[in-house]
C-alpha atoms as a PDB file:
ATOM      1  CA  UNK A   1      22.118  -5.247   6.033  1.00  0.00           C
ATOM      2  CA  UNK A   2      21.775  -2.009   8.088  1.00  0.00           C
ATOM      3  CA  UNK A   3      24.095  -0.455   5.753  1.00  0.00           C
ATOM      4  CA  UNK A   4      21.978  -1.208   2.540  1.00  0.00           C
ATOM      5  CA  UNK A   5      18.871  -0.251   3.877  1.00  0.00           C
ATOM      6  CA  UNK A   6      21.062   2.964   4.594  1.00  0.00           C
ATOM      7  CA  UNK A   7      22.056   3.375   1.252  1.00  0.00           C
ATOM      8  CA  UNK A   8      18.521   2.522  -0.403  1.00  0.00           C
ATOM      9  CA  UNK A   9      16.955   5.137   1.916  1.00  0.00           C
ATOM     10  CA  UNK A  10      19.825   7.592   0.514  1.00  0.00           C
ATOM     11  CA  UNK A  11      18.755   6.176  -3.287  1.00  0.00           C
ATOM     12  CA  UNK A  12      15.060   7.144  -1.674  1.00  0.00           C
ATOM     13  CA  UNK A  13      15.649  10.725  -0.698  1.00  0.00           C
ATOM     14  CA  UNK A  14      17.236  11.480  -3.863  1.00  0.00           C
ATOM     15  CA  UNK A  15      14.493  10.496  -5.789  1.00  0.00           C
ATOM     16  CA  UNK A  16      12.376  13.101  -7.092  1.00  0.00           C
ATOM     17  CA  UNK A  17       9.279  11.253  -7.578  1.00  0.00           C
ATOM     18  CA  UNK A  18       8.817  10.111  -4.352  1.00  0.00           C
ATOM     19  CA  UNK A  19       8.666  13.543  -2.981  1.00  0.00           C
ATOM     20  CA  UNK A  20       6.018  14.282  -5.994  1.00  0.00           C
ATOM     21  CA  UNK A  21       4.336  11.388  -5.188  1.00  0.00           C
ATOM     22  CA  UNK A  22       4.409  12.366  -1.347  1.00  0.00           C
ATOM     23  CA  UNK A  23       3.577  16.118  -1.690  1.00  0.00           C
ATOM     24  CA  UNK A  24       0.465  14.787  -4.022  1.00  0.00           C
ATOM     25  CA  UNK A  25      -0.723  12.473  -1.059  1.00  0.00           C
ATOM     26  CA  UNK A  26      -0.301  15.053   1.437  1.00  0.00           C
ATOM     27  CA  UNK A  27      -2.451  17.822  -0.572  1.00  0.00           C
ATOM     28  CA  UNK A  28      -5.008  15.509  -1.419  1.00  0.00           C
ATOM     29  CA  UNK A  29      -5.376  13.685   1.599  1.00  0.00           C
ATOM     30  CA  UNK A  30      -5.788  17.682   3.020  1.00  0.00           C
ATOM     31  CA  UNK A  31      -8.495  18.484   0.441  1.00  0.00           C
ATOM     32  CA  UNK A  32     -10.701  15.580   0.845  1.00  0.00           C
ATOM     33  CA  UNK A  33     -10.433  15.685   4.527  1.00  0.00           C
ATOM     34  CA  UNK A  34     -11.722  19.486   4.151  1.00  0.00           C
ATOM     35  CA  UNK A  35     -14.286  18.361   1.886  1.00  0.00           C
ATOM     36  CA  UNK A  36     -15.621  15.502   4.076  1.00  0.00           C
ATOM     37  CA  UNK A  37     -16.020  17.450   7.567  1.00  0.00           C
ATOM     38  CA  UNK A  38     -17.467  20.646   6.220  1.00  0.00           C
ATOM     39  CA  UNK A  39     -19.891  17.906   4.150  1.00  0.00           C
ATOM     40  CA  UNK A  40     -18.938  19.130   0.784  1.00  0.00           C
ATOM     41  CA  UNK A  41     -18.151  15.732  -0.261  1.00  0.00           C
ATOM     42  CA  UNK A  42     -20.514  12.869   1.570  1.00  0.00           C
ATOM     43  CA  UNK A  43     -19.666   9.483   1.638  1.00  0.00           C
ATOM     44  CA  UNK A  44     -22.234   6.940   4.050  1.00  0.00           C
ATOM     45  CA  UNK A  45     -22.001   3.581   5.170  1.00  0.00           C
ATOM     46  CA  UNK A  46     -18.349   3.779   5.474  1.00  0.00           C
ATOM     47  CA  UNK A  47     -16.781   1.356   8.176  1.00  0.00           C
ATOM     48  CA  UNK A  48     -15.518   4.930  10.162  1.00  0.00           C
ATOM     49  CA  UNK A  49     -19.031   5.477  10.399  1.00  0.00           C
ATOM     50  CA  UNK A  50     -19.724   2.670  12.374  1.00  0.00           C
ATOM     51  CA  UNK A  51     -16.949   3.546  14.679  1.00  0.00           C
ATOM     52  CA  UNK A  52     -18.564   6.984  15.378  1.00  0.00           C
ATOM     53  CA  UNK A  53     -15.541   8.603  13.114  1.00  0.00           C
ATOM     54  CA  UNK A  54     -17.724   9.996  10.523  1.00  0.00           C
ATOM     55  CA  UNK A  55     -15.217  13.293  10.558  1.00  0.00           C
ATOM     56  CA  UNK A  56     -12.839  10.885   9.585  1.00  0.00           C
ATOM     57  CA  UNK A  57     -14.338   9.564   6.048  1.00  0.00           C
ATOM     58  CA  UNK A  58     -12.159  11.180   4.352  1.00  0.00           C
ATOM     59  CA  UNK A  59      -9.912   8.333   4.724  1.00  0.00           C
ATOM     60  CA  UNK A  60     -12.353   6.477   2.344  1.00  0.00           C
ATOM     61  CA  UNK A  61     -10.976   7.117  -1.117  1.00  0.00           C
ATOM     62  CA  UNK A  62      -7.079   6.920   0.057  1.00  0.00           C
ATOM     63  CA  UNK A  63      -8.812   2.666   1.566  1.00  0.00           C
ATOM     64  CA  UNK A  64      -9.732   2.079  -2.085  1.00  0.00           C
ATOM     65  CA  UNK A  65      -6.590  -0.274  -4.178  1.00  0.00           C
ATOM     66  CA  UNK A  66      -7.669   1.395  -7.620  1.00  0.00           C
ATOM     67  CA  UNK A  67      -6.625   5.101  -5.789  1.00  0.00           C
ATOM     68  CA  UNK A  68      -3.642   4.086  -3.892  1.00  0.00           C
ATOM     69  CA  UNK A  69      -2.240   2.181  -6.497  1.00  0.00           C
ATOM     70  CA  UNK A  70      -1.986   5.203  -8.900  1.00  0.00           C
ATOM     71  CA  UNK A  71       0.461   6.595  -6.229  1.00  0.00           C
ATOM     72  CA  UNK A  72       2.627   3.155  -4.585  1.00  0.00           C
ATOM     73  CA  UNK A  73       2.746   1.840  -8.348  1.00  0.00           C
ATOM     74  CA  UNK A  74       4.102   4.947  -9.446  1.00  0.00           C
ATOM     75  CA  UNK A  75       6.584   4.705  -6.392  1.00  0.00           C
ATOM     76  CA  UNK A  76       7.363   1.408  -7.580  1.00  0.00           C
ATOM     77  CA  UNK A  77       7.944   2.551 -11.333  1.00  0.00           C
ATOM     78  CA  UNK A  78      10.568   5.389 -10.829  1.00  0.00           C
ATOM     79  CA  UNK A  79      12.585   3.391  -7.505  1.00  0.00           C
ATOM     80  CA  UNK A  80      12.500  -0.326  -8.610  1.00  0.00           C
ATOM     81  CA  UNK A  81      12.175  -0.520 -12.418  1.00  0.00           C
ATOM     82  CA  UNK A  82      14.769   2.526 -12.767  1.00  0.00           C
ATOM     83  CA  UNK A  83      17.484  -0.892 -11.884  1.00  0.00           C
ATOM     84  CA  UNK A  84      17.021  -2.308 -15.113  1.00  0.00           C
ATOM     85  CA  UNK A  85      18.883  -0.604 -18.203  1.00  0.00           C
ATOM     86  CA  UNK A  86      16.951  -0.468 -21.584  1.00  0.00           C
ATOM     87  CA  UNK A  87      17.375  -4.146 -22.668  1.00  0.00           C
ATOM     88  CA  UNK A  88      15.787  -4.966 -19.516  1.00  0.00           C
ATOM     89  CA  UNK A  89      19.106  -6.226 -17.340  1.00  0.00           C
ATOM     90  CA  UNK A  90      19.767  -5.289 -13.879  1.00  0.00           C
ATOM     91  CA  UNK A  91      22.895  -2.357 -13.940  1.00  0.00           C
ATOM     92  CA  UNK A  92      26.100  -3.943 -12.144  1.00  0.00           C
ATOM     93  CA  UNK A  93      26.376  -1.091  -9.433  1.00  0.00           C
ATOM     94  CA  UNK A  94      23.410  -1.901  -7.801  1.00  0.00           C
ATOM     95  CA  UNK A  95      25.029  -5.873  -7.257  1.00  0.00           C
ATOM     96  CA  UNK A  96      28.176  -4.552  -5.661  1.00  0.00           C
ATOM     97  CA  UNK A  97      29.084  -8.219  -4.760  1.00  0.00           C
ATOM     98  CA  UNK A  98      25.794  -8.779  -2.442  1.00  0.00           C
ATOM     99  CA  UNK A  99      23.388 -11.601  -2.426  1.00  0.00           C
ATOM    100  CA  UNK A 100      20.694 -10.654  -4.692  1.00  0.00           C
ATOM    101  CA  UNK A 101      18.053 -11.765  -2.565  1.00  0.00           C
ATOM    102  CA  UNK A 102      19.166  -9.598   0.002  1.00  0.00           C
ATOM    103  CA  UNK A 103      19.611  -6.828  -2.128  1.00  0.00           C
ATOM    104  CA  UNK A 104      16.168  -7.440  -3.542  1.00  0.00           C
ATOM    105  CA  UNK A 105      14.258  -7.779   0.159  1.00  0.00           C
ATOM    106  CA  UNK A 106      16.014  -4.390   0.972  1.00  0.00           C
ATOM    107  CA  UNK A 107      14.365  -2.596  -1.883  1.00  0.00           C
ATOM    108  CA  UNK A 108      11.381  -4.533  -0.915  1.00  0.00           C
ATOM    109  CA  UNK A 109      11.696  -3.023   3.011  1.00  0.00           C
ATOM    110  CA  UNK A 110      12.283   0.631   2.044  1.00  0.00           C
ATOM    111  CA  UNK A 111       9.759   0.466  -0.952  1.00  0.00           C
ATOM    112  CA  UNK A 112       6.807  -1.015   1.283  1.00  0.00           C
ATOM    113  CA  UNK A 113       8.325   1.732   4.020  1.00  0.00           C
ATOM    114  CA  UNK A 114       7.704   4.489   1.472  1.00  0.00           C
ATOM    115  CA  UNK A 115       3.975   3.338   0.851  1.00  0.00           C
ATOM    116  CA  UNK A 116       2.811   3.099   4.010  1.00  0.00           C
ATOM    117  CA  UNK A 117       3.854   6.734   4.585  1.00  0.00           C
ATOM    118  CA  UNK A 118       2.056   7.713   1.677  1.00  0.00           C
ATOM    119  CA  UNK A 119      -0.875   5.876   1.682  1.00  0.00           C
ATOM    120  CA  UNK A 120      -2.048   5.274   5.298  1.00  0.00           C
ATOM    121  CA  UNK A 121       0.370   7.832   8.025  1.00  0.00           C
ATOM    122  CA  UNK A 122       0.087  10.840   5.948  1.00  0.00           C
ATOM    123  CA  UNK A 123      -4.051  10.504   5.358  1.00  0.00           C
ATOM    124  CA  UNK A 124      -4.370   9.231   8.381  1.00  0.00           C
ATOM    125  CA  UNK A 125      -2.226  12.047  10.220  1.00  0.00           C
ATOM    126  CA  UNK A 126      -3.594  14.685   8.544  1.00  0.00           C
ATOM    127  CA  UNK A 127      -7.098  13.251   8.632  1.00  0.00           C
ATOM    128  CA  UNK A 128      -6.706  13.568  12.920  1.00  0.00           C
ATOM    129  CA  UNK A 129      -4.854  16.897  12.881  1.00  0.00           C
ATOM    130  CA  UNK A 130      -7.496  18.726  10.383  1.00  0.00           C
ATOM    131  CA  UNK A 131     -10.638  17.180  12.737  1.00  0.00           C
ATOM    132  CA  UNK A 132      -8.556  18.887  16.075  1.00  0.00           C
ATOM    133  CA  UNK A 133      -7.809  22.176  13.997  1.00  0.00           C
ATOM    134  CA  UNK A 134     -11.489  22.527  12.854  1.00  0.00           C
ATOM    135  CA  UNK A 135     -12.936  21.605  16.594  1.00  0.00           C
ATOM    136  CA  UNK A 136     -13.486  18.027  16.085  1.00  0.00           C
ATOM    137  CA  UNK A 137     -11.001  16.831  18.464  1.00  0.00           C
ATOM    138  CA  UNK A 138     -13.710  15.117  20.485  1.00  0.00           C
ATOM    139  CA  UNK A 139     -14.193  12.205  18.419  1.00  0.00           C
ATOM    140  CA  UNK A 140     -11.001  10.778  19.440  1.00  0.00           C
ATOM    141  CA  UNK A 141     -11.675   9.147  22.875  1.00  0.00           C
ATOM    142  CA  UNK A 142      -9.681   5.994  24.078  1.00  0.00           C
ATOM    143  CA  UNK A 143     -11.845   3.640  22.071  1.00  0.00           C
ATOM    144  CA  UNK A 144     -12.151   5.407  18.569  1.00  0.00           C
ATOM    145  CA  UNK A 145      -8.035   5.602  18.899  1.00  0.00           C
ATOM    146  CA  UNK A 146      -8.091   2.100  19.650  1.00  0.00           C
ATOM    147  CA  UNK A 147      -9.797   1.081  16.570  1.00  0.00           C
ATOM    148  CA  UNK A 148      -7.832   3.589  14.567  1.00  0.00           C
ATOM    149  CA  UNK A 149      -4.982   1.866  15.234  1.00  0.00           C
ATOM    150  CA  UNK A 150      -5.926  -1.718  15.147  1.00  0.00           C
ATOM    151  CA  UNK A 151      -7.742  -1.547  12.284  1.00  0.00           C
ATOM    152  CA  UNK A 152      -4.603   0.298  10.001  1.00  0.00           C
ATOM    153  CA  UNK A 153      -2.530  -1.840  11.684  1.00  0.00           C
ATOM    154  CA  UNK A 154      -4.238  -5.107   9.651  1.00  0.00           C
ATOM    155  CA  UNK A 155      -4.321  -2.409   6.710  1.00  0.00           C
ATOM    156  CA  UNK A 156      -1.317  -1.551   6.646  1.00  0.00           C
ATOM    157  CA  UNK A 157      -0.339  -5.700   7.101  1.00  0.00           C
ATOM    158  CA  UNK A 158      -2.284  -6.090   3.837  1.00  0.00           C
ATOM    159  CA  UNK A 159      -0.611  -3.457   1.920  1.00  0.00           C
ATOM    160  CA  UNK A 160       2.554  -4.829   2.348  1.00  0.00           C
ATOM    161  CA  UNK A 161       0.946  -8.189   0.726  1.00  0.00           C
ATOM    162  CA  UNK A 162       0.213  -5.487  -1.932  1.00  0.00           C
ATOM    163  CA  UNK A 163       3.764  -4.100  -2.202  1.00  0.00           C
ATOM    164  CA  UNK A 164       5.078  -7.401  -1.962  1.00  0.00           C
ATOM    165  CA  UNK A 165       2.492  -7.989  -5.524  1.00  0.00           C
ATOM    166  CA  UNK A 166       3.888  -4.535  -7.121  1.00  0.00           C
ATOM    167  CA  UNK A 167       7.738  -5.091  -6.461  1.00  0.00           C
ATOM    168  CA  UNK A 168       7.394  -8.503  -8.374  1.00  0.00           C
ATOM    169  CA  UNK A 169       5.595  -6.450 -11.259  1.00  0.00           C
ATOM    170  CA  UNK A 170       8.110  -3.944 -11.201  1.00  0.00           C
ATOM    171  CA  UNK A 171      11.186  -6.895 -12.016  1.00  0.00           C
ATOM    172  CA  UNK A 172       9.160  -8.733 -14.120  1.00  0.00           C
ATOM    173  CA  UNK A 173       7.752  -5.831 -16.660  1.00  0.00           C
ATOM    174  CA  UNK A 174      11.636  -4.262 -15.785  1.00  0.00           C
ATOM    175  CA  UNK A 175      10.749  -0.881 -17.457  1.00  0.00           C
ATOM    176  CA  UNK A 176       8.822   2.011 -15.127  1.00  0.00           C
ATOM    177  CA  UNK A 177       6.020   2.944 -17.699  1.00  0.00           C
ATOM    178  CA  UNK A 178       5.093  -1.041 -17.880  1.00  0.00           C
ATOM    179  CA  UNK A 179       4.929  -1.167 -14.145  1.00  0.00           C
ATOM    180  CA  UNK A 180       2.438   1.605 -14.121  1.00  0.00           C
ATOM    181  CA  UNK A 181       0.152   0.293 -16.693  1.00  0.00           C
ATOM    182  CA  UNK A 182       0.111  -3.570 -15.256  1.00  0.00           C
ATOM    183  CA  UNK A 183      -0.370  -2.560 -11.748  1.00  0.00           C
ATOM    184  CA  UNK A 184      -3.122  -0.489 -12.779  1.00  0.00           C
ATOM    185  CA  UNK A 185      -4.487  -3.026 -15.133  1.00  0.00           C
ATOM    186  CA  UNK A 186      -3.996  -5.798 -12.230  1.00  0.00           C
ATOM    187  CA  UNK A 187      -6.125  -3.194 -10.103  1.00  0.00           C
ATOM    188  CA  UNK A 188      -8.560  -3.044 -12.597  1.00  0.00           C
ATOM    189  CA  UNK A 189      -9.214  -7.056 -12.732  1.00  0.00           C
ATOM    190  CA  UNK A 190      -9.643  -7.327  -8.900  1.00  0.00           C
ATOM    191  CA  UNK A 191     -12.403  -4.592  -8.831  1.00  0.00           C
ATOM    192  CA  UNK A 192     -13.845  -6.415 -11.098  1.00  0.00           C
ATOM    193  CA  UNK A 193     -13.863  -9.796  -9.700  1.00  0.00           C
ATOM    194  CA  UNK A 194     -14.904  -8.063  -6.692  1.00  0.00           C
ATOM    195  CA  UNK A 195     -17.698  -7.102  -8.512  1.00  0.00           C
ATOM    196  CA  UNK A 196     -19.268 -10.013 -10.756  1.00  0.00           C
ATOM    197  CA  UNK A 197     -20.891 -12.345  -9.566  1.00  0.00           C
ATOM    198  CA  UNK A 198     -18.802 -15.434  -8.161  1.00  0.00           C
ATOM    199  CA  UNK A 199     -19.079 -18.974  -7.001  1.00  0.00           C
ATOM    200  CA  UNK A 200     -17.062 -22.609  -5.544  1.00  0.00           C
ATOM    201  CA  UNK A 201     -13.346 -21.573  -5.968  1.00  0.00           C
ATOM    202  CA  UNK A 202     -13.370 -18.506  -6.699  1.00  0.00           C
ATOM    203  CA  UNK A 203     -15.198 -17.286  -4.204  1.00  0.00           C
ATOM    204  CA  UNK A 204     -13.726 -18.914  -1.529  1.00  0.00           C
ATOM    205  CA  UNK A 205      -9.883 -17.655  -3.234  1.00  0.00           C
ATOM    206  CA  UNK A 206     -11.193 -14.452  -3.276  1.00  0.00           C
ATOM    207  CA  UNK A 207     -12.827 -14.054   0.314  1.00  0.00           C
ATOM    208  CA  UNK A 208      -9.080 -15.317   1.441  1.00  0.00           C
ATOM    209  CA  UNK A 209      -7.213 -12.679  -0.585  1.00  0.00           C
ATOM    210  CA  UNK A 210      -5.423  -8.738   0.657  1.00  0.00           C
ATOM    211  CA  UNK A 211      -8.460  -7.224  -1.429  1.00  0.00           C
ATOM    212  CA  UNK A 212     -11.659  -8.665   0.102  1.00  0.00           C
ATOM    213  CA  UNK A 213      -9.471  -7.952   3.586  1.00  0.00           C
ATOM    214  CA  UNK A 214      -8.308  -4.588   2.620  1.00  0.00           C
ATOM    215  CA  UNK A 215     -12.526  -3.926   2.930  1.00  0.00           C
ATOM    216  CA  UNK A 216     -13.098  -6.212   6.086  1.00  0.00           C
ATOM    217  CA  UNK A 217     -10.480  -5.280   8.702  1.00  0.00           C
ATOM    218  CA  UNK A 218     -11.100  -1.693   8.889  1.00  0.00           C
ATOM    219  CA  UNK A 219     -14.561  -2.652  10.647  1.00  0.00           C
ATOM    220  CA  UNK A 220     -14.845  -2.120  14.145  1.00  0.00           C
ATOM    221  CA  UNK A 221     -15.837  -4.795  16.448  1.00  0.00           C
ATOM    222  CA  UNK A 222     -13.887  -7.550  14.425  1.00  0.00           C
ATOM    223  CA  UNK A 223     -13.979 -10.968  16.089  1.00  0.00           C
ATOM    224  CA  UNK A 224     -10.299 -13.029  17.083  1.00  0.00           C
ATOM    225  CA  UNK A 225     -11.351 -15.244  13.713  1.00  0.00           C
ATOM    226  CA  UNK A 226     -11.276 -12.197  11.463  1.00  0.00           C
ATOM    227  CA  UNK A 227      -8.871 -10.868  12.763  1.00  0.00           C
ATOM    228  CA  UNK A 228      -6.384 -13.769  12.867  1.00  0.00           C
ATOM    229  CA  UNK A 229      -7.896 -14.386   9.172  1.00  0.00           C
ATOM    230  CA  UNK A 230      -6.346 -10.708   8.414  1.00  0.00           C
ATOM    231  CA  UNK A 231      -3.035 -11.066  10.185  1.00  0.00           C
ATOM    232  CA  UNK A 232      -2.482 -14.815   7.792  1.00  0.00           C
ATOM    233  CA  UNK A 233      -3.554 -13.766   4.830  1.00  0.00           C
ATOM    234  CA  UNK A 234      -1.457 -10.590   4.798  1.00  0.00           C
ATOM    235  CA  UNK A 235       1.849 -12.270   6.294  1.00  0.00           C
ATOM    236  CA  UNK A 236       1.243 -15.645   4.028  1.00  0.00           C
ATOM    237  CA  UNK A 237       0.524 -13.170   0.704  1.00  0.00           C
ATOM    238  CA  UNK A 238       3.553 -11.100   2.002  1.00  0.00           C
ATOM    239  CA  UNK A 239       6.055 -14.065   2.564  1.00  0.00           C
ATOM    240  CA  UNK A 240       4.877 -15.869  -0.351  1.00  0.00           C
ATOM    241  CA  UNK A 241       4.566 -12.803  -3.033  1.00  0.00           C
ATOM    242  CA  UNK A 242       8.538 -12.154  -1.833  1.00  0.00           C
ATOM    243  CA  UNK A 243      10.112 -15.263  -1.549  1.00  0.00           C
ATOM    244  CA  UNK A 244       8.628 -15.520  -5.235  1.00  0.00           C
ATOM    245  CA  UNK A 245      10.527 -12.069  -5.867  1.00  0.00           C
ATOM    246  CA  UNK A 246      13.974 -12.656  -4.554  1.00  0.00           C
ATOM    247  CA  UNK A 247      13.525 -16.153  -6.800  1.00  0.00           C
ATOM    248  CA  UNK A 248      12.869 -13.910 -10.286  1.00  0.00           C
ATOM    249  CA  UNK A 249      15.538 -11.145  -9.096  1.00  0.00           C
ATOM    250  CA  UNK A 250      18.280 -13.598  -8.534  1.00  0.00           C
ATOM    251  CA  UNK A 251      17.522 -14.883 -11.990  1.00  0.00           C
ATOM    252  CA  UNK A 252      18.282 -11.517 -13.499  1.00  0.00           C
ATOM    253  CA  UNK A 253      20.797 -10.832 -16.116  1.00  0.00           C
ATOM    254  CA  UNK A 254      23.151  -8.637 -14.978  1.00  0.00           C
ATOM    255  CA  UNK A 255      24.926  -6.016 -17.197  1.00  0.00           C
END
């Protein structure tokens, strides 16, 4: 297994969107970190604001599923769907005699990998080493650290329930400008529900879901209920969302 995730890192480097994809996150995670502690761009209310990290909102916009998923479900697009030939069945190299759902939880590993660096180390990173270069190094005391980690820590749980949603896309649409559209257009449907009004099943679906928890765990202060409610419902979405994957994958033709 060591060996394939090996040789799917290899597949990674080579791949010239994900170093598009990463440049993009690093120059724009930069600029709205600029923007944010010289105030040129104010957001309020945010949950770093509670924490006394108000330096740190720039954060906000890279927290925010409809932004990051422009970048991960690119990622996804141009290193998963690029398995499938035109007619939509999975090339033979990739097989090489492996287990497919091996093969497929591999990809799943170094893709979710990939999107974490992207979308929470390199804000996140360059978020804490603008604040020092600029004078703000002061904000991070034992406790702010503390919460900087715990809290990404249940974010970054959630976005690999979120990966785990986007890899399944990416087999199931099997074509990389598909992928984009539906991940965006699945994006699009849970800001809305997040939105409109809702009631019973819904609701109660909804508050249990990686989006209404992508907004609650980066609070400070959580309680040992939330927080145990954020560490299920991102392993149970992850575990479920893949199992579900390998299951479709191992289905695939294979050409």
């Amino acid at each position: 297994m060591l060996n394939m995730i090996q040789a799917e890192m290899f597949k990674l480097r080579l791949n010239k969107s994900f170093w598009v994809i990463l440049l993009t996150s690093l120059v724009l995670s930069a600029v709205m970190h600029y923007l944010a502690i010289t105030e040129w761009w104010q957001v309020y209310n945010t949950p770093f604001d509670a924490a006394g990290l108000s330096e740190m909102n720039g954060l906000s916009m890279f927290m925010a599923p409809l932004f990051f998923n422009l970048m991960i479900g690119t990622l996804a697009a141009f290193y998963i769907s690029t398995d499938f030939g035109p007619s939509g069945v999975i090339k033979n190299q990739i097989i090489s005699g492996k287990n497919r759902k091996l093969i497929y939880f591999v990809k799943y590993i170094v893709y979710s990998a990939a999107a974490v660096v992207i979308a929470v180390l390199i804000p996140a990173v360059t978020g804490i080493i603008l604040n020092i270069i600029m004078g703000n190094g002061g904000i991070f005391t034992f406790e702010t650290i503390t919460y900087l980690l715990g809290a990404y820590s249940l974010f970054s749980l959630q976005l690999l329930g979120y990966t785990a949603i986007i890899s399944l896309l990416a087999i199931i649409t099997e074509d990389s400008g598909k992928t984009i559209i539906f991940s965006i257009l699945f994006t699009i449907v849970m800001y809305i529900v997040e939105k409109m009004p809702k009631s019973g099943i819904i609701e109660r679906i909804y508050e249990y879901s990686i989006f209404q928890q992508f907004n609650q765990v980066l609070f400070p202060e959580l309680g040992i209920e939330s927080i145990m409610t954020g560490l299920a419902v991102g392993l149970i979405t992850m575990a479920v969302l893949l199992f579900i994957g390998m299951i479709v994958f191992s289905k695939k033709e294979i050409k």
